[in-house]
Protein backbone atom coordinates (compact mmCIF):
# COMPACT_ATOMS: atom_id res chain seq x y z
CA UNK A 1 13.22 83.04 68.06
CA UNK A 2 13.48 83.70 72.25
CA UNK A 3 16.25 84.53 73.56
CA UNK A 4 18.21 82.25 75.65
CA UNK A 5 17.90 82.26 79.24
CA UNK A 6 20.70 82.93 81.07
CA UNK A 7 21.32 80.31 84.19
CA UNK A 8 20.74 82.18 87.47
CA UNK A 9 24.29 82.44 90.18
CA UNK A 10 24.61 80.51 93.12
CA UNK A 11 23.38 82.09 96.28
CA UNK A 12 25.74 83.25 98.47
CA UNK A 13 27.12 80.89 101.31
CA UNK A 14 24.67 80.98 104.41
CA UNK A 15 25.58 78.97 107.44
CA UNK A 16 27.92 76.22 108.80
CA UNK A 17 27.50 73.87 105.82
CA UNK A 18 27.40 76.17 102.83
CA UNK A 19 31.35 75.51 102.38
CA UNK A 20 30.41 71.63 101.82
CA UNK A 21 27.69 72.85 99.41
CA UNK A 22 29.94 75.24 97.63
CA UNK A 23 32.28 71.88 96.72
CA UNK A 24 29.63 70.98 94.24
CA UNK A 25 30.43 74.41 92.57
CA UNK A 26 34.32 74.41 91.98
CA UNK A 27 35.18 75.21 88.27
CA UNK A 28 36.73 71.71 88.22
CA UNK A 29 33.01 69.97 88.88
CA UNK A 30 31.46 72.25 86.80
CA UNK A 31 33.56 71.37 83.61
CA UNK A 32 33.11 67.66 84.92
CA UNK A 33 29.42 68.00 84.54
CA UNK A 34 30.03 68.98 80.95
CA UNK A 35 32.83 66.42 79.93
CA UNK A 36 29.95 64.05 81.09
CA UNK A 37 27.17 65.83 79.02
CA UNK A 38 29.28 65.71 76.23
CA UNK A 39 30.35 61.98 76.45
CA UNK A 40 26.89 60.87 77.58
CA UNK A 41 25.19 62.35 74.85
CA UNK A 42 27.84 61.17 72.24
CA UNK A 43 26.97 57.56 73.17
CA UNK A 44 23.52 58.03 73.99
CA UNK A 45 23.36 59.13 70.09
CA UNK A 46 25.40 57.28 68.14
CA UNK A 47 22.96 54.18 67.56
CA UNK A 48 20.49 56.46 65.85
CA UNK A 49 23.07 57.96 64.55
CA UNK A 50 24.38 55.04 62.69
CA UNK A 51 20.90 53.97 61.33
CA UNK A 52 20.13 57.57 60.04
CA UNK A 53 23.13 57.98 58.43
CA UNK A 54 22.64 55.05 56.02
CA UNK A 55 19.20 56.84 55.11
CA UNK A 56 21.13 60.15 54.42
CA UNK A 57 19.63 61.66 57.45
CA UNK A 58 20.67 63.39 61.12
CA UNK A 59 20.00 64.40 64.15
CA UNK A 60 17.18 66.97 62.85
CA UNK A 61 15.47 64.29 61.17
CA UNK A 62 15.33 62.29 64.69
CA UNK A 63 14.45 65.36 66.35
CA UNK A 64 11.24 65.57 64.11
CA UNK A 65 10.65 61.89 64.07
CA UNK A 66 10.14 61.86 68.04
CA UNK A 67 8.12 64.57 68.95
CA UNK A 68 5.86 64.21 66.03
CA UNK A 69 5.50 60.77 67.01
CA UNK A 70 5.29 61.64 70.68
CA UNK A 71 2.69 64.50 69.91
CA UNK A 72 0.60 63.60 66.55
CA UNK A 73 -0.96 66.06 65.06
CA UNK A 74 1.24 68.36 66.27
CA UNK A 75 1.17 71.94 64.61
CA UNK A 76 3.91 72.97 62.58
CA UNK A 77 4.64 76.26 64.31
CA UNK A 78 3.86 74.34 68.20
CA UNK A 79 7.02 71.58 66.62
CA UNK A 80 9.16 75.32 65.66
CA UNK A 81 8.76 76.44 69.10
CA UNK A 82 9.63 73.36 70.51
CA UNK A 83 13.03 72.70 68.02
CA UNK A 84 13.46 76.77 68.57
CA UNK A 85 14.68 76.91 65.03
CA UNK A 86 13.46 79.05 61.63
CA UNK A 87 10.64 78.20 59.69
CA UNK A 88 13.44 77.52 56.71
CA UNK A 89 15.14 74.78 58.60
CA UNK A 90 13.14 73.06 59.57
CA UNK A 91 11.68 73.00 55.99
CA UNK A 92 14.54 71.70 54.91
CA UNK A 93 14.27 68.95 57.04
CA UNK A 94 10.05 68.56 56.89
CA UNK A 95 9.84 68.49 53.52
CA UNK A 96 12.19 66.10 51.79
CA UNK A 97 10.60 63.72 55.23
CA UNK A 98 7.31 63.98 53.72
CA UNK A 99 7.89 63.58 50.38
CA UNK A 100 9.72 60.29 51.30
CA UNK A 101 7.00 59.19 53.40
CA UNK A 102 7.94 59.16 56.63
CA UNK A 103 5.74 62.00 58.09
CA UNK A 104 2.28 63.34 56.66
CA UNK A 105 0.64 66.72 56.99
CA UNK A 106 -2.82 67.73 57.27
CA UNK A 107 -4.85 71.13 57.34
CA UNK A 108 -6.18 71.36 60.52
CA UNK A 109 -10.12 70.87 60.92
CA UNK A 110 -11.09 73.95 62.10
CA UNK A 111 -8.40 76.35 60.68
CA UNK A 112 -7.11 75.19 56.89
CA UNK A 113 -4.65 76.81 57.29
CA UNK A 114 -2.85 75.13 60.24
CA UNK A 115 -0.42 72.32 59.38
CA UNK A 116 -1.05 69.43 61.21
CA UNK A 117 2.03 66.60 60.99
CA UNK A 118 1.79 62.72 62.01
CA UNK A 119 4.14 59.79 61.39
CA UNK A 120 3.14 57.39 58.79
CA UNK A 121 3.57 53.54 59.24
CA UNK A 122 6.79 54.09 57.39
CA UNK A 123 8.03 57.11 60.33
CA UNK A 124 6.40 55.18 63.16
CA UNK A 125 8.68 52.21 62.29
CA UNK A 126 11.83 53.98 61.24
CA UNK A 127 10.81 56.20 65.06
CA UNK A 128 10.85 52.65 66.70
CA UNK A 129 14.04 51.66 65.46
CA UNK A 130 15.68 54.87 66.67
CA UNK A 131 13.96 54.40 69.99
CA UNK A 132 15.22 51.03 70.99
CA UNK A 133 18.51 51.72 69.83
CA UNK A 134 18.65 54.52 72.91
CA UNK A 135 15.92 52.03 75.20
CA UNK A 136 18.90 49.70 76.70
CA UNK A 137 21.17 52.07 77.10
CA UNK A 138 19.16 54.11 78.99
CA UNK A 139 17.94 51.23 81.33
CA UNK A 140 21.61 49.92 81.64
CA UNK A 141 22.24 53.46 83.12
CA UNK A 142 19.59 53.68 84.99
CA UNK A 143 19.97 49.87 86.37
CA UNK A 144 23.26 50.83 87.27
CA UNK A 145 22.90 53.99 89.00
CA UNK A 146 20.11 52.94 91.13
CA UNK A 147 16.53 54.93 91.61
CA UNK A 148 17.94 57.88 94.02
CA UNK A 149 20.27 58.57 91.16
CA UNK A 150 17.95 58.75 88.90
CA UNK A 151 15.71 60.85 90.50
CA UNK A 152 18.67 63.13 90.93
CA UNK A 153 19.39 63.05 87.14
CA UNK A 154 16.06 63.63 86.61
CA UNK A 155 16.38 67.24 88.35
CA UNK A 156 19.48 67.98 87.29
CA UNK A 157 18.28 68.29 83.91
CA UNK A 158 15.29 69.80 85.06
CA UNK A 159 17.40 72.34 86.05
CA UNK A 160 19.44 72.44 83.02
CA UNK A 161 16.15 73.78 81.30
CA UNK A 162 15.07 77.03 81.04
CA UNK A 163 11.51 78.44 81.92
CA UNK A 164 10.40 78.54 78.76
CA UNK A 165 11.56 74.59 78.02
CA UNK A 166 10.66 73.29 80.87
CA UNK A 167 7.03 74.74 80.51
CA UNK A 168 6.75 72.91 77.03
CA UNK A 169 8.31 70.05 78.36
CA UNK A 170 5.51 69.84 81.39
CA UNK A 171 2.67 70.49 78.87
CA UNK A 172 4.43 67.76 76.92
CA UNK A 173 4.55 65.18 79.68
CA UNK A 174 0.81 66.00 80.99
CA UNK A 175 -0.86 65.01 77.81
CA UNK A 176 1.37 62.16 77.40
CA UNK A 177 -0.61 58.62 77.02
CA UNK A 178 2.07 55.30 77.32
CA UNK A 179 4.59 55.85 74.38
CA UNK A 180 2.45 58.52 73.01
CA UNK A 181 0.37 61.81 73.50
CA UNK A 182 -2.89 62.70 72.62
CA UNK A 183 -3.18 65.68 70.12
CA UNK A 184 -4.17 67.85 72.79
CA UNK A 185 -0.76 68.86 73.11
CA UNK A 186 0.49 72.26 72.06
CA UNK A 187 3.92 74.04 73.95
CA UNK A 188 1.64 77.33 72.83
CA UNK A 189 -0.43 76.49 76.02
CA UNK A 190 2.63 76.90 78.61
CA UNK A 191 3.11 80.39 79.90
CA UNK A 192 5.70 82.18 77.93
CA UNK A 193 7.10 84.92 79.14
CA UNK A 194 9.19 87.95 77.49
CA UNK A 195 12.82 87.41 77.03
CA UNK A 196 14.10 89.61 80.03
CA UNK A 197 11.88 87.52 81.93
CA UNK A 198 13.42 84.72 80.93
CA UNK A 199 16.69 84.93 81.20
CA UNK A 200 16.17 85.04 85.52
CA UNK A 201 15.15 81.11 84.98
């Protein structure tokens, strides 16, 4: 599994308006920014969270259900890179998914023994009804704040990303047709680079 990259320091002040600039960096914004990552996120997730729960499933399971339905025929080890987690856990969240129906795997034409994974009608439904429980709250937001704001959020979590995610997530977003991509997609094609590397994203 990479190592995580470590966020890069703040250049030092340069010129008349770097103390204006270097407001935005006080310890008290900073742990702002995270009380409103944390609460954000908490709402953002709790719809999907209620309707997985009465399934008996999480978070994981959502995780799987939306980028194998925004990438089908994804590769097993392209969705482990992505999820950066073991091969065993996300086993124990692919398997009991496919033996309920929800996601189905393929060997992959050329190589048999590549795992290819897609959403059945049963996961492309169930991904649906996690997806528009998050749809209006994300346009309410986004209503609210107005389109400079969004661009801005938009870079701030950019930002947020290191070089390794936000590779995947470009090569995700290029092969993406409306509310889908095409199987073309594999994070395997963005340029990795060695940990030490990566840690001066």
């Amino acid at each position: 599994m990479a190592e995580r990259p470590e966020p890069q320091k703040p250049d030092a002040p340069r010129g008349a308006g770097a103390g204006r600039n270097l407001l935005f960096l006080r310890e008290e914004e900073l742990r702002l920014a995270q009380d409103l990552l944390y609460f954000g996120y908490r709402d953002f997730t709790a719809g999907p969270d209620r309707i997985l729960a009465t399934m008996e499933m999480g978070r994981a399971h959502h995780r799987v259900l939306h980028f194998v339905g925004r990438a089908p025929g994804i590769k097993v080890g392209d969705l482990l890179l992505i999820l950066d987690i073991t091969k065993q856990s996300l086993g124990r969240v692919l398997q009991p998914m496919i033996e309920q129906g929800f996601v189905r795997q393929t060997p992959g034409l050329k190589d048999k023994r590549q795992r290819l994974l897609f959403l059945t009608e049963k996961g492309e439904e169930l991904e649906r009804r996690l997806f528009a429980a998050q749809r209006e709250w994300v346009l309410r937001a986004y209503r609210e704040a107005g389109p400079q704001a969004v661009e801005g959020f938009r870079q701030v979590m950019r930002g947020l990303m290191g070089t390794e995610a936000r590779a995947q997530f470009e090569q995700l977003e290029r092969t993406a047709a409306p509310g889908r991509t095409t199987t073309a997609f594999s994070p395997a094609a963005a340029p990795r680079l060695a940990p030490g590397e990566a840690r001066r994203s």
